[in-house]
C-alpha atoms as a PDB file:
ATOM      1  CA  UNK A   1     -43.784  -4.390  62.410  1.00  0.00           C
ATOM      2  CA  UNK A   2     -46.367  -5.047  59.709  1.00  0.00           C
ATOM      3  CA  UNK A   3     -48.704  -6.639  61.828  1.00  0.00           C
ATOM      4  CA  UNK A   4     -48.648  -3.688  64.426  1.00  0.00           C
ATOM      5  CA  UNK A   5     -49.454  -0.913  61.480  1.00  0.00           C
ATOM      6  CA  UNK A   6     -52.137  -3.512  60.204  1.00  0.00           C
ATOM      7  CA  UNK A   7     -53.734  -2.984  63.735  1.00  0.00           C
ATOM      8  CA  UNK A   8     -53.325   0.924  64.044  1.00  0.00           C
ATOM      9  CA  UNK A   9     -55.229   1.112  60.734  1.00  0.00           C
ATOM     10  CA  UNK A  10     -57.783  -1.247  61.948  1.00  0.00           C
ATOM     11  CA  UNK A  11     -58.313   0.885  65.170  1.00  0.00           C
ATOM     12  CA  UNK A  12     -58.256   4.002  63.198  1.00  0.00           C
ATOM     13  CA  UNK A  13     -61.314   2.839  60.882  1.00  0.00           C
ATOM     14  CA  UNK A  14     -63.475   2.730  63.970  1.00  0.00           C
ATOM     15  CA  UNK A  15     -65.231   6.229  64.229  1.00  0.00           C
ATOM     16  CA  UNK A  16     -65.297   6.800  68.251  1.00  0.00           C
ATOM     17  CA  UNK A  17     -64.523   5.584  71.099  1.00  0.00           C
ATOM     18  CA  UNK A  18     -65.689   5.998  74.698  1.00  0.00           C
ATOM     19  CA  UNK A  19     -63.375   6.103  77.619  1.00  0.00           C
ATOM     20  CA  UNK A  20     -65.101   6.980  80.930  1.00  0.00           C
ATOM     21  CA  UNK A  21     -66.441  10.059  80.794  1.00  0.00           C
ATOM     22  CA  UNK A  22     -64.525  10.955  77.338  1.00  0.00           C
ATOM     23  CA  UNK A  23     -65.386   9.768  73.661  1.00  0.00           C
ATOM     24  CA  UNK A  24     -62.822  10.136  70.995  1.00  0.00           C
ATOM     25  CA  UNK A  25     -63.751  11.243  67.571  1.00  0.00           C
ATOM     26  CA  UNK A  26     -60.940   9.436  65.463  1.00  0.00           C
ATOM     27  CA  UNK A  27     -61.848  11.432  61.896  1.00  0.00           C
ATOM     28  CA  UNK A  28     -61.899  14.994  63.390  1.00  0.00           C
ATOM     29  CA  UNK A  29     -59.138  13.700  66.039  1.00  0.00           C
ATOM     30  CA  UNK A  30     -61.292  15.300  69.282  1.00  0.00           C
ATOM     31  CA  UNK A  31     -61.253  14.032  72.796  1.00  0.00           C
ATOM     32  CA  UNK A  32     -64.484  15.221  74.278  1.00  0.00           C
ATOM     33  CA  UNK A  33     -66.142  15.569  78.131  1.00  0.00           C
ATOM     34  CA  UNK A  34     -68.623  17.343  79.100  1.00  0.00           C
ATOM     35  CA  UNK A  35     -69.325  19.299  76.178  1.00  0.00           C
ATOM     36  CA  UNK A  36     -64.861  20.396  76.724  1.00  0.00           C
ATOM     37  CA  UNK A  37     -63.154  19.079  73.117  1.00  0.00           C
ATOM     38  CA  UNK A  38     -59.195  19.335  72.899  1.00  0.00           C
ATOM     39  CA  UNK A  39     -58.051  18.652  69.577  1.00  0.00           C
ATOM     40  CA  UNK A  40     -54.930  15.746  69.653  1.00  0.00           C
ATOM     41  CA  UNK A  41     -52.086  15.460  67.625  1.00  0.00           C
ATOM     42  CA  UNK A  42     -52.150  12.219  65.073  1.00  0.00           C
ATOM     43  CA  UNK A  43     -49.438  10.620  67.504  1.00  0.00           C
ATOM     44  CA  UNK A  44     -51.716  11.579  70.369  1.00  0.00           C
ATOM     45  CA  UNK A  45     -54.867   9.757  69.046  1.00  0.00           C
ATOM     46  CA  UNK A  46     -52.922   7.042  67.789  1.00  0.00           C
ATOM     47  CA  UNK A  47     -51.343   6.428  71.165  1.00  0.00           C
ATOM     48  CA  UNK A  48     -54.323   7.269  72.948  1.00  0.00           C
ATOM     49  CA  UNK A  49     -56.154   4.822  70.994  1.00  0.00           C
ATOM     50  CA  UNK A  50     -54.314   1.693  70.593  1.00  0.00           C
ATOM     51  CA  UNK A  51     -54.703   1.909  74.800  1.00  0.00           C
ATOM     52  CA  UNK A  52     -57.986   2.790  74.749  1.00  0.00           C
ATOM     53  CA  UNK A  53     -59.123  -0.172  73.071  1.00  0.00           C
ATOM     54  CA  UNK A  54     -57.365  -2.768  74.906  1.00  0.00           C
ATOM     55  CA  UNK A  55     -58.263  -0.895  78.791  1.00  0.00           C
ATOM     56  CA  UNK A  56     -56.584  -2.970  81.663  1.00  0.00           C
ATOM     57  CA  UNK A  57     -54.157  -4.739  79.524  1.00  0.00           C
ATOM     58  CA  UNK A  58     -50.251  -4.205  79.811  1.00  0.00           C
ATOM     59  CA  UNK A  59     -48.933  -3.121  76.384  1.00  0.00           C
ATOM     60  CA  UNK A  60     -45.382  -3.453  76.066  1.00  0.00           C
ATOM     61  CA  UNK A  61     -43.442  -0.523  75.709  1.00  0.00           C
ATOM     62  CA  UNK A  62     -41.676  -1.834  72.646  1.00  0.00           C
ATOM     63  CA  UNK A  63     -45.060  -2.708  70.562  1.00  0.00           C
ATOM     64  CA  UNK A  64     -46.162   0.784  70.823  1.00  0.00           C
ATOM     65  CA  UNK A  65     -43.253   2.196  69.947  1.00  0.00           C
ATOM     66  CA  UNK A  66     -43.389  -0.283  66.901  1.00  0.00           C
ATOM     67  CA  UNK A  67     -47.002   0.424  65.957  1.00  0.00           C
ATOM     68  CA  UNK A  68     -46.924   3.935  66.352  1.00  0.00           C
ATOM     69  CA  UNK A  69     -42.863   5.400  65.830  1.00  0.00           C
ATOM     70  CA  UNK A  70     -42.007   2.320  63.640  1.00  0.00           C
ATOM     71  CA  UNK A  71     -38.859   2.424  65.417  1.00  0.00           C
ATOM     72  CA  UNK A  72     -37.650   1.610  68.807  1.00  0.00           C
ATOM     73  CA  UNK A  73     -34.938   3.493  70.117  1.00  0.00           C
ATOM     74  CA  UNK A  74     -34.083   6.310  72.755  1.00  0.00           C
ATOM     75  CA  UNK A  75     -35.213   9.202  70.396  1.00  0.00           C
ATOM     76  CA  UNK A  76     -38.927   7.862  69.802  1.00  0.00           C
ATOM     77  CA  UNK A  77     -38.937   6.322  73.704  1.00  0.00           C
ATOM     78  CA  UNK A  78     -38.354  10.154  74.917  1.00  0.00           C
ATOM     79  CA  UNK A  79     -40.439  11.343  72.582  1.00  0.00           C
ATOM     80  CA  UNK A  80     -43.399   8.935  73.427  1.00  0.00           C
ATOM     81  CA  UNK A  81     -42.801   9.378  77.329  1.00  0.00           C
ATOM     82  CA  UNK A  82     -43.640  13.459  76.556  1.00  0.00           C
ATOM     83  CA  UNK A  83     -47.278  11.920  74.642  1.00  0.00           C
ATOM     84  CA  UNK A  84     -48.172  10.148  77.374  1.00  0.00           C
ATOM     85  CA  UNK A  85     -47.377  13.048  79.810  1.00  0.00           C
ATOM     86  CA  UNK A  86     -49.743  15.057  77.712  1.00  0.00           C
ATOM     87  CA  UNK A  87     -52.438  12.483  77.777  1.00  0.00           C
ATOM     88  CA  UNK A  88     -52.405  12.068  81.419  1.00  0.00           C
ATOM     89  CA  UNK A  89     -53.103  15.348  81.787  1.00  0.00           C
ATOM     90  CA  UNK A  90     -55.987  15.760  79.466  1.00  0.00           C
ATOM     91  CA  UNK A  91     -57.343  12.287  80.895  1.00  0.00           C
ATOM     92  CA  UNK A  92     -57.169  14.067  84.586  1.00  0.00           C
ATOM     93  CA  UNK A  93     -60.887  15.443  84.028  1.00  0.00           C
ATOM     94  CA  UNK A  94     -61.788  11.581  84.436  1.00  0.00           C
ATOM     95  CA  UNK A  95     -60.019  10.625  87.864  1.00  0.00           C
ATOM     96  CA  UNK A  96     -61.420   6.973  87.234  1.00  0.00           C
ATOM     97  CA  UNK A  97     -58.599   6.837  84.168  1.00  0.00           C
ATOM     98  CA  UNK A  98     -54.848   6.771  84.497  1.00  0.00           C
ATOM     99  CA  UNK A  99     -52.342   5.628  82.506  1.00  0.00           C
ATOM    100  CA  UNK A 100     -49.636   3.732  84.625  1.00  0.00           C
ATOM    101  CA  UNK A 101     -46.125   2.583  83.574  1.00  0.00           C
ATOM    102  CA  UNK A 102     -45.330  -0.851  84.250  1.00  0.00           C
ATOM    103  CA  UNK A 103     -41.366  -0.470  85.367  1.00  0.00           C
ATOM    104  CA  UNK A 104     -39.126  -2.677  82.357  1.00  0.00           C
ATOM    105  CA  UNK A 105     -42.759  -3.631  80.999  1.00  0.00           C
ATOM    106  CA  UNK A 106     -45.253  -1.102  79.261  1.00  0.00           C
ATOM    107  CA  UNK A 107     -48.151   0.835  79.957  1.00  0.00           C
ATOM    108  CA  UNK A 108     -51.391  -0.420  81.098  1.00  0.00           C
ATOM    109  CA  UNK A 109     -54.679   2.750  80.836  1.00  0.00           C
ATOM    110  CA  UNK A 110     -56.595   2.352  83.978  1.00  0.00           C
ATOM    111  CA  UNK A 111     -60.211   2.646  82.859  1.00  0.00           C
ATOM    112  CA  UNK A 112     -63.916   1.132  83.648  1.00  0.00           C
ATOM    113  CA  UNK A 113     -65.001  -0.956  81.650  1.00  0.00           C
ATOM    114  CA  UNK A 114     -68.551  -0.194  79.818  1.00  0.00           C
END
C-alpha cells in the first residue's frame, strides 16, 4: 500500500493533464472543455487521475481502491463505483472517452492517445 500512495503523490505533483478534449488542473482541482470548468472532489481528481495517466491500460479494481481508499472492502468499492458514475458523466462532453469496467478485473479509461 506504500508503493500505491508513493504513486498518487507522484501523479499529484504534475500540474495538468490533458484528456481528449479536457485538461485537468490538479492544484485548483478543475476539469476543463471548452472554456466549461466543473470543480472535482479530491477523490474525484485522484481517481480521475491515476486513470488518466495510464489511458488504455486495465487497472485493477483492488489497486485503486488501495491507492486512493487505502482500504479494500465493500464500503470503499460502493463508494468508488458512485465516483466513477460521476466521472462518466462529466467525461460524456468527450464521446471519444469512456471509462469501462472490466467484469472481476478493473477499469480501463477509453481515451486517444496525444
Amino acid at each position: 500500500m506504500e508503493n500505491e500512495n508513493k504513486i498518487l503523490e507522484k501523479l499529484l505533483k504534475v500540474p495538468t493533464y490533458t484528456l481528449g478534449a479536457f485538461t485537468i488542473d490538479v492544484p485548483k482541482r478543475l476539469l476543463t472543455t471548452k472554456g466549461d470548468s466543473k470543480k472535482l472532489t479530491n477523490k474525484e481528481l485522484h481517481l480521475l487521475i491515476t486513470l488518466a495517466s495510464t489511458p488504455n491500460v486495465l487497472l485493477e479494481r483492488k489497486y485503486l481502491l488501495e491507492s486512493i481508499w487505502e482500504e479494500n472492502n465493500y464500503f470503499n468499492g460502493r463508494s468508488m463505483d458512485v465516483y466513477l458514475c460521476k466521472l462518466r458523466k462529466l467525461l460524456a462532453a468527450d464521446q471519444r472517452i469512456n471509462i469501462v469496467n472490466i467484469h472481476g478485473k478493473g477499469y480501463k479509461l477509453i481515451a486517444p492517445v496525444n
